[in-house]
Protein backbone atom coordinates (compact mmCIF):
# COMPACT_ATOMS: atom_id res chain seq x y z
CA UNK A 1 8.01 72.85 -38.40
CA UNK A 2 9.11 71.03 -41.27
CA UNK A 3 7.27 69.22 -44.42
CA UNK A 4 8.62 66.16 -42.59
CA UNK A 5 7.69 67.03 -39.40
CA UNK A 6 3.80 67.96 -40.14
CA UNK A 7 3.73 64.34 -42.27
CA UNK A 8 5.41 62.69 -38.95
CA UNK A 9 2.64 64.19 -36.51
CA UNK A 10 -0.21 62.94 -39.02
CA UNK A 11 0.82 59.92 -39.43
CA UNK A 12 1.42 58.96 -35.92
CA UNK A 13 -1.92 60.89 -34.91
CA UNK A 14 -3.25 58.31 -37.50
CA UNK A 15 -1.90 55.40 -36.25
CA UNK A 16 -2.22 55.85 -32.73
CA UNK A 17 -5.49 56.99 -33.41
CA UNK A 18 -7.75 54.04 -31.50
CA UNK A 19 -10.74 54.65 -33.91
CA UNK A 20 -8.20 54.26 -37.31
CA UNK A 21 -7.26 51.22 -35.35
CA UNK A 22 -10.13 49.55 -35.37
CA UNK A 23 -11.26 50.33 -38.81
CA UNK A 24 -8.04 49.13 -39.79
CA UNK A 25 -8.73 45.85 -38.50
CA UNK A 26 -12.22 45.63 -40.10
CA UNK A 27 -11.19 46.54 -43.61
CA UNK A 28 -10.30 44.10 -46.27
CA UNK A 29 -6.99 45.62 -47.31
CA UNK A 30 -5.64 46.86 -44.02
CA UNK A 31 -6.53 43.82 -41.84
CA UNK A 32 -3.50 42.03 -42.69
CA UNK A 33 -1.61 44.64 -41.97
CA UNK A 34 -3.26 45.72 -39.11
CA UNK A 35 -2.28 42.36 -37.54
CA UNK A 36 0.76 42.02 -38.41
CA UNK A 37 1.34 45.25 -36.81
CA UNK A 38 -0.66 44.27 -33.90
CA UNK A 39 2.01 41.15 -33.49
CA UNK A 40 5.36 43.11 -34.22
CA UNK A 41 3.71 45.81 -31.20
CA UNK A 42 2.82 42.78 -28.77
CA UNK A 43 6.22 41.12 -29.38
CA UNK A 44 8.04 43.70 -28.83
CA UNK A 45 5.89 44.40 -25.36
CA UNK A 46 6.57 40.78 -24.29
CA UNK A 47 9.62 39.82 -25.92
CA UNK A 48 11.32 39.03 -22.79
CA UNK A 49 9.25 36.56 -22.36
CA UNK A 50 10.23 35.09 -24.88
CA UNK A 51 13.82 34.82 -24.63
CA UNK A 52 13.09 33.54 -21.13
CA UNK A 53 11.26 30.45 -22.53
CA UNK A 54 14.21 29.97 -25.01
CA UNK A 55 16.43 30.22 -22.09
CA UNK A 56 14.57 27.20 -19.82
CA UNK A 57 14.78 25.00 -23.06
CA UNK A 58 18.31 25.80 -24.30
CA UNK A 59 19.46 25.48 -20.20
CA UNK A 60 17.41 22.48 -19.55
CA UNK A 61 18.66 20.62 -21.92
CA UNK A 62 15.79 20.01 -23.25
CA UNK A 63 16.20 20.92 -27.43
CA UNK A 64 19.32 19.04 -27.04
CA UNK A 65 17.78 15.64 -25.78
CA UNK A 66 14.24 16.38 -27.79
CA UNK A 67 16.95 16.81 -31.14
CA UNK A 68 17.67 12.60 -30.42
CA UNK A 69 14.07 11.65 -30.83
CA UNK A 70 10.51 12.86 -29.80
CA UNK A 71 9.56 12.09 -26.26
CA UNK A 72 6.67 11.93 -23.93
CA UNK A 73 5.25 14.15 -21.69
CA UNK A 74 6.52 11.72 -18.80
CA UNK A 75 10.15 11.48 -19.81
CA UNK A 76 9.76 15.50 -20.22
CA UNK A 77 8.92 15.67 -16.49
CA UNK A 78 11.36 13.46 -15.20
CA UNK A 79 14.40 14.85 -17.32
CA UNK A 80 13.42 18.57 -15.89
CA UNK A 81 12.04 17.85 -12.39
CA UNK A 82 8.93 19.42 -13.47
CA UNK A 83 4.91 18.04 -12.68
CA UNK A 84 2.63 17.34 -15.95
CA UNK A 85 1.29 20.59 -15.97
CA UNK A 86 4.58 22.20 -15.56
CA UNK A 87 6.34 20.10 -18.36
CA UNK A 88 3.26 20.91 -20.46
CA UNK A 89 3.41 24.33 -19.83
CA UNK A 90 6.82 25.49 -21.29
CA UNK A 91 6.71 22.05 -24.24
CA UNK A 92 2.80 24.18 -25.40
CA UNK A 93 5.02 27.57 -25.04
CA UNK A 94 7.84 26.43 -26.61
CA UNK A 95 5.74 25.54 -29.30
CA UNK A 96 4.16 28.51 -29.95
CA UNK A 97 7.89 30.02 -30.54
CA UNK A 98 8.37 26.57 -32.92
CA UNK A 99 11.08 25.41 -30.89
CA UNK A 100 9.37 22.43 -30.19
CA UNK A 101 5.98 20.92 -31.62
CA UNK A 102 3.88 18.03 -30.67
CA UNK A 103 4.71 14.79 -32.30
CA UNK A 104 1.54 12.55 -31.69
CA UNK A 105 -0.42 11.62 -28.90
CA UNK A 106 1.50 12.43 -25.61
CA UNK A 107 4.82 13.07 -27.87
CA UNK A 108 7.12 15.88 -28.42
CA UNK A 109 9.67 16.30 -30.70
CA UNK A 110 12.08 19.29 -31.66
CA UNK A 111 10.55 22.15 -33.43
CA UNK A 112 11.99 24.09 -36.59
CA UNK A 113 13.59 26.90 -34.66
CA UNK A 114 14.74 24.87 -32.09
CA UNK A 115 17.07 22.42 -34.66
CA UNK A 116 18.13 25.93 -36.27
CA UNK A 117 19.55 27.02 -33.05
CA UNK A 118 20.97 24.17 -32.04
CA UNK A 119 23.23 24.66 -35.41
CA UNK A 120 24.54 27.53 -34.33
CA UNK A 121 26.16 26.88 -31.21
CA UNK A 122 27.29 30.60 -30.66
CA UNK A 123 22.92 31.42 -30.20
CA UNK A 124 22.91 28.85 -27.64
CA UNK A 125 25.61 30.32 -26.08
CA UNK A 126 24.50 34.00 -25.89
CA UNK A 127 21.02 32.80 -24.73
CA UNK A 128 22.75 31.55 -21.69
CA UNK A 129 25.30 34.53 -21.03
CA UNK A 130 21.79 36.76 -21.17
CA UNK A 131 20.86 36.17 -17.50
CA UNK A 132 23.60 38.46 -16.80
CA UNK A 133 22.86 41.49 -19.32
CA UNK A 134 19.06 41.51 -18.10
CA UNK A 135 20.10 41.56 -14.51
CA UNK A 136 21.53 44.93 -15.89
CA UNK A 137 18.31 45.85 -17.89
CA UNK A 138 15.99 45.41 -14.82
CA UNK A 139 16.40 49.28 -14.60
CA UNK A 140 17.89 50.57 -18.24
CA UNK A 141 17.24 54.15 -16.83
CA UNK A 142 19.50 53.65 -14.07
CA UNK A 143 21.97 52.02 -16.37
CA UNK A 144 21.78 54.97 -18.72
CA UNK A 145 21.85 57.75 -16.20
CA UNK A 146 24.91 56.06 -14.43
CA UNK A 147 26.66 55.63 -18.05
CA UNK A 148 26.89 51.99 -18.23
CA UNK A 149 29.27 49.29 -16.58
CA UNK A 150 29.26 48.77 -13.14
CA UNK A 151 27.16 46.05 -12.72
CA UNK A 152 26.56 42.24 -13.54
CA UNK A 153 27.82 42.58 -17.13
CA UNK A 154 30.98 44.44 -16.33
CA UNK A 155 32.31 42.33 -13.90
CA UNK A 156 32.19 39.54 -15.96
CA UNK A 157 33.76 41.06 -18.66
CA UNK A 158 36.63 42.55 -16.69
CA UNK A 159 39.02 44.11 -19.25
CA UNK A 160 36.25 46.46 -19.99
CA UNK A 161 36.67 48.19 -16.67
CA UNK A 162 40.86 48.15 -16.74
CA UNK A 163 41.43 44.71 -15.10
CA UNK A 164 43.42 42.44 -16.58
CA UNK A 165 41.74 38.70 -16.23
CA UNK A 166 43.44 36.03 -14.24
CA UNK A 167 42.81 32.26 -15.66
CA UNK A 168 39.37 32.03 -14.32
CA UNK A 169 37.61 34.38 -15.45
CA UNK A 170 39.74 34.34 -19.06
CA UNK A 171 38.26 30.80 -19.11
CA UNK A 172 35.20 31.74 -18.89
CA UNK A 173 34.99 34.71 -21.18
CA UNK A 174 37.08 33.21 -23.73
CA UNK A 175 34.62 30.16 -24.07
CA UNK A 176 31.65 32.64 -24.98
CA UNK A 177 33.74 34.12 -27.19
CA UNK A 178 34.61 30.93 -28.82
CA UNK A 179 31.13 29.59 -28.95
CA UNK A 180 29.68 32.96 -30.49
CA UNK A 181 32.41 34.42 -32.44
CA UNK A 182 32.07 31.48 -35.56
CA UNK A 183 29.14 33.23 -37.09
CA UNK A 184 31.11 36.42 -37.45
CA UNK A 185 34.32 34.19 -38.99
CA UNK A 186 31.99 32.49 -41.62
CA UNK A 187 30.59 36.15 -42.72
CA UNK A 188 33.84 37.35 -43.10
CA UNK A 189 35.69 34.74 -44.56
CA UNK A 190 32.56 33.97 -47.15
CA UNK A 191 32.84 37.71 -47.92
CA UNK A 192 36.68 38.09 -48.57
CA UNK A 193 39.87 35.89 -49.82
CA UNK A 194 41.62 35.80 -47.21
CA UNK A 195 43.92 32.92 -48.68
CA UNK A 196 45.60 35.54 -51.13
CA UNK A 197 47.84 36.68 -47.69
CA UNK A 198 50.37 34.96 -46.47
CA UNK A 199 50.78 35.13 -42.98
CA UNK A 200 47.72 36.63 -40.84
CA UNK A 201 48.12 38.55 -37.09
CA UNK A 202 44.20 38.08 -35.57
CA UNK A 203 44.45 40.80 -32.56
CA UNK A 204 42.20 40.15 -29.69
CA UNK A 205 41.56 36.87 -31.20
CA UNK A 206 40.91 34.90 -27.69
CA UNK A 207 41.03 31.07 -28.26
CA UNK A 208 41.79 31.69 -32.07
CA UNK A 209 37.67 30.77 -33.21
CA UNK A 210 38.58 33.25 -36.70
CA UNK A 211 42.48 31.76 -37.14
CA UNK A 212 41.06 28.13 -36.97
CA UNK A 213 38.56 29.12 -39.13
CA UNK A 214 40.83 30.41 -41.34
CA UNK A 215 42.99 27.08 -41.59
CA UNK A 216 39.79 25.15 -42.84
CA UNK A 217 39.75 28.00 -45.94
CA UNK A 218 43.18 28.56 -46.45
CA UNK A 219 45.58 26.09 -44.33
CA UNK A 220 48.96 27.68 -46.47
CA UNK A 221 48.33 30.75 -44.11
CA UNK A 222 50.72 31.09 -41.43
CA UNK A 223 48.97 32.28 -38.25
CA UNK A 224 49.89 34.54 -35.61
CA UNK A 225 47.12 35.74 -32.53
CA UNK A 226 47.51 38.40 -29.75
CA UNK A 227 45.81 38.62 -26.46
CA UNK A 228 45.96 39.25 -23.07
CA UNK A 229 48.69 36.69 -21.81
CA UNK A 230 46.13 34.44 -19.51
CA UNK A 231 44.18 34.20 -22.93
CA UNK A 232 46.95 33.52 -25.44
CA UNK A 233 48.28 30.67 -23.32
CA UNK A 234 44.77 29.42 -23.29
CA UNK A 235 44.94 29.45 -27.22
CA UNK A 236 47.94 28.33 -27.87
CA UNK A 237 46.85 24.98 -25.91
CA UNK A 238 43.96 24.73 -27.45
CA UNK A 239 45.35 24.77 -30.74
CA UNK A 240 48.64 21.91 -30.06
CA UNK A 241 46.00 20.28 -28.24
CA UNK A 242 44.53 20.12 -32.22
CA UNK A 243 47.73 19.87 -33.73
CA UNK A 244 47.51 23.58 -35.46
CA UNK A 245 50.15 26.02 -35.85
CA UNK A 246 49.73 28.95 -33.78
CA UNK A 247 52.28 31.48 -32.48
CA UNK A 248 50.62 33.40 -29.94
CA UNK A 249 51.77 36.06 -28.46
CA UNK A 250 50.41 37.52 -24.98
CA UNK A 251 50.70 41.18 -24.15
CA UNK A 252 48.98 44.64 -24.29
CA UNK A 253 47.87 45.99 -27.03
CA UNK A 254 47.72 49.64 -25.70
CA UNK A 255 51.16 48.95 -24.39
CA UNK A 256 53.01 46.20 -26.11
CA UNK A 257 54.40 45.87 -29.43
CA UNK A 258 52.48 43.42 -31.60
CA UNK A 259 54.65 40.58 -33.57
CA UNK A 260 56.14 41.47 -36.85
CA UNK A 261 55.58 40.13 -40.38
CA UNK A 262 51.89 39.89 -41.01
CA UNK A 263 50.82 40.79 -44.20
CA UNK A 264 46.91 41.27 -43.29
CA UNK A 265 45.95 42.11 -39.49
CA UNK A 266 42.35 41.08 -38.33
CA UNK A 267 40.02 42.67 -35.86
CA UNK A 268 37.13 40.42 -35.85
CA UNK A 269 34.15 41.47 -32.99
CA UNK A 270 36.82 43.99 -31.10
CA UNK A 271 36.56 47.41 -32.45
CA UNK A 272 33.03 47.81 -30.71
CA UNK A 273 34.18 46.33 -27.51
CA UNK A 274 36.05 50.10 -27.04
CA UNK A 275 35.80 53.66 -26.61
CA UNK A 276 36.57 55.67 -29.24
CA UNK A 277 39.89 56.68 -28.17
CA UNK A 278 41.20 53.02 -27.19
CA UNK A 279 39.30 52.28 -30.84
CA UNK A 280 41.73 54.61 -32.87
CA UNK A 281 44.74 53.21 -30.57
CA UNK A 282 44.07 49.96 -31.71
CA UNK A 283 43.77 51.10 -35.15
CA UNK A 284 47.15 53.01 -35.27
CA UNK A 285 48.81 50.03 -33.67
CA UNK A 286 47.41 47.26 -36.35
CA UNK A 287 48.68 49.65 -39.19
CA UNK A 288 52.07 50.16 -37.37
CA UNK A 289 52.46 46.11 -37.30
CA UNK A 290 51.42 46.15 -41.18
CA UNK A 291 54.02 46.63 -44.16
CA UNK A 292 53.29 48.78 -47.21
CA UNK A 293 50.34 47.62 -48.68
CA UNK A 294 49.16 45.42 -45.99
CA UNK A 295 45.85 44.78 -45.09
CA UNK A 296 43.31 45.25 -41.87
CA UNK A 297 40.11 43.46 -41.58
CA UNK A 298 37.45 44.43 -39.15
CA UNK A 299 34.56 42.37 -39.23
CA UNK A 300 31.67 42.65 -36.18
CA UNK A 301 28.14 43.83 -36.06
CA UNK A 302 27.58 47.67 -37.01
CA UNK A 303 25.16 50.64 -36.10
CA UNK A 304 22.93 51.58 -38.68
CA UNK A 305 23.34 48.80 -41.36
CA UNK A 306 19.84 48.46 -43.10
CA UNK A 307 18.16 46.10 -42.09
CA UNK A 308 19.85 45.08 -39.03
CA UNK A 309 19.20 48.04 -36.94
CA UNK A 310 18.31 45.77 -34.47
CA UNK A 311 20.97 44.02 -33.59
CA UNK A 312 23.71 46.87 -33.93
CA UNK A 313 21.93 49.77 -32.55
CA UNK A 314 19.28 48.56 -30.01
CA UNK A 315 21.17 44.78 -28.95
CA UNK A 316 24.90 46.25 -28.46
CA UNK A 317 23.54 49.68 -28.32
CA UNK A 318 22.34 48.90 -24.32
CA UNK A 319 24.80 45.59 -24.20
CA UNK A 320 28.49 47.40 -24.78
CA UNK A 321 26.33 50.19 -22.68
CA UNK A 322 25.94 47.15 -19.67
CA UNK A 323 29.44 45.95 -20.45
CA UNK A 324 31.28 49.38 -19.35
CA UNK A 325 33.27 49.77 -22.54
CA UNK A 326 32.57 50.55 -26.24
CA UNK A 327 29.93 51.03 -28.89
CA UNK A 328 28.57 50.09 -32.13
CA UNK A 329 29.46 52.34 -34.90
CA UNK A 330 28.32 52.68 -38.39
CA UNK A 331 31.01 51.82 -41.15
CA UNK A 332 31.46 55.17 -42.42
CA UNK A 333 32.47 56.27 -38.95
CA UNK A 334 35.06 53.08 -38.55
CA UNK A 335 36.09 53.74 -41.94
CA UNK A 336 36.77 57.80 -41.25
CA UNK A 337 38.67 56.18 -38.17
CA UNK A 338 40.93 53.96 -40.67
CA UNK A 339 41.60 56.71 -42.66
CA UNK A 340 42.91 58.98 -39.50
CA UNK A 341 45.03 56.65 -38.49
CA UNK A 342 46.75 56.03 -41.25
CA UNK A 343 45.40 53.88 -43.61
CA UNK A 344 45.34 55.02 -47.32
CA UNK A 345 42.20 53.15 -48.64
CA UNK A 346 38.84 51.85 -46.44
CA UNK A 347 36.27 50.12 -47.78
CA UNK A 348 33.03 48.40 -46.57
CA UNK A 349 32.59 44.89 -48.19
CA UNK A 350 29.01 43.45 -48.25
CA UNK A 351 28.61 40.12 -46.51
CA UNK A 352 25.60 37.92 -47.06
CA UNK A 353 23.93 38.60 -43.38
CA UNK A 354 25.15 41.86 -41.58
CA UNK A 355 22.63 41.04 -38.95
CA UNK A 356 26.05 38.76 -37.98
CA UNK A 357 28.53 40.55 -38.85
CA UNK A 358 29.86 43.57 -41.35
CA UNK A 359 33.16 43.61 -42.94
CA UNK A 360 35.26 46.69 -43.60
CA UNK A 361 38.67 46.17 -45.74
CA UNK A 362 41.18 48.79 -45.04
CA UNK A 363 44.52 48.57 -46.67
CA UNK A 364 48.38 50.57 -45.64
């Protein structure tokens, strides 16, 4: 047994000692920490819970109408079909969770958390697309001893299991992808200049969220996006439909040539959608499409980035597990995969909030 080792087993015969516990919570300079510790343990027992309250208001409708004016308990009840009690109920909940707070006698109005995810649409969005990875999470063991997909998740994301997506269900994929996948852009466009290129090829871009992103900073930029052909049709309607200039091109990436003459190639929440060998495909193919000197971009959440563990290692640790296809890796690892494929230089670039998104800058 290591030094490490015999430190490990004291502290966590300390800590999980009930007696250290208690004295803990009775001493002056531990009791704050004792309860915050307490509420990080009981949250994470019951956090469920909590997403499932988020997930009546944000499906209800009811941050969206509370974010127009405070209401009363009454209007509450008739707006959700609910009895006082019932309406009171999730409003007191919701409170506690400051998505909502009470605004006078018999009045409601929208809490702090609740108007800050309302401003991110792409939240609202994933809170709603949950129902289907915790129909998959009713049993993780089962999901882990099977190896993921195969269930709820994976059939709505049907690429991940080898099926190509007819209009359907590439409607209804690509909207969650448009709704969500603006956080990521504004991470990775804050973190690098991407006006400095000249014409840009976004690869698995679905309805083109990054590229019309990317005319707001840098509208010289000429604009090219790839996808599965029921998707790129979908963007490049979207974007006449806004009067944007878009050549999209619709094919496979595993088995297609991509378009010629972009000068920087982006990958921007795809990498981690794929098993590793797929990954370095689609790695070999962007440098392929790239001149000498060109430039790849892969921006999406990341295993192992301090202080979002969270989200890249436990979230799309068990979710690209549920989906059937991919996994999140830590930027050394995509940047080793860079450098095997081809790429001369690899580089992570800090963004302001990796819990969104991390950005790695690899160049040909």
């Amino acid at each position: 047994m290591t030094l490490n080792d015999r430190w490990r087993a004291w502290r966590n015969g300390l800590v999980g000692s009930p007696a250290f516990q208690r004295w803990a919570a009775r001493f002056p300079l531990t009791r704050p920490i004792a309860r915050q510790k307490a509420g990080a343990l009981f949250d994470l027992t019951v956090g469920f819970v909590y997403s499932q309250i988020a997930h009546a208001c944000v499906t209800s409708g009811l941050l969206e109408r509370l974010a127009k004016g405070p209401m009363t308990v009454a209007l509450v009840e008739t707006m959700l079909e609910l009895d006082r009690e019932g309406a009171l109920r999730l409003l007191r909940a919701a409170a506690a969770l400051k998505l909502t707070e009470p605004a006078g006698e018999d009045r409601w109005a929208l809490g702090i958390e609740g108007a800050a995810l309302l401003g991110a649409p792409g939240v609202a969005a994933m809170i709603r697309h949950h129902a289907l990875l915790y129909a998959d999470l009713g049993d993780p063991m089962a999901l882990l001893r099977r190896g993921g997909g195969g269930g709820t998740l994976a059939r709505y994301w049907t690429y991940a299991e080898g099926g190509p997506p007819d209009a359907t269900e590439a409607e209804a994929y690509s909207g969650l992808m448009t709704d969500s996948q603006a956080m990521v852009a504004a991470q990775v466009l804050d973190a690098y200049p991407i006006g400095r290129h000249r014409r840009l090829l976004d690869i698995g871009g679905g309805e083109g969220t990054f590229l019309r992103a990317v005319a707001a900073r840098a509208p010289g930029l000429d604009r090219m996006l790839f996808d599965l052909p029921a998707v790129a049709e979908r963007a490049r309607t979207r974007f006449a439909a806004e009067g944007l200039a878009l050549h999209a091109t619709g094919g496979d990436v595993f088995r297609d040539p991509l378009p010629p003459g972009a000068d920087v190639v982006s990958l921007i929440r795809v990498l981690h959608d794929h098993d590793d060998a797929p990954a370095f495909e689609i790695l070999k193919a962007a440098r392929a499409a790239l001149p000498p000197g060109g430039t790849l971009l892969i921006g999406e959440p990341m295993a192992q980035e301090r202080g979002a563990e969270r989200v890249g290692d436990a979230y799309f640790g068990m979710y690209l597990l549920a989906m059937g296809s991919g996994r999140p890796r830590p930027a050394r690892e995509i940047i080793a995969m860079c450098r095997k494929a081809g790429f001369a230089h690899a580089r992570r670039v800090r963004t302001g909030m990796p819990v969104i998104a991390s950005l790695i800058v690899a160049r040909n």
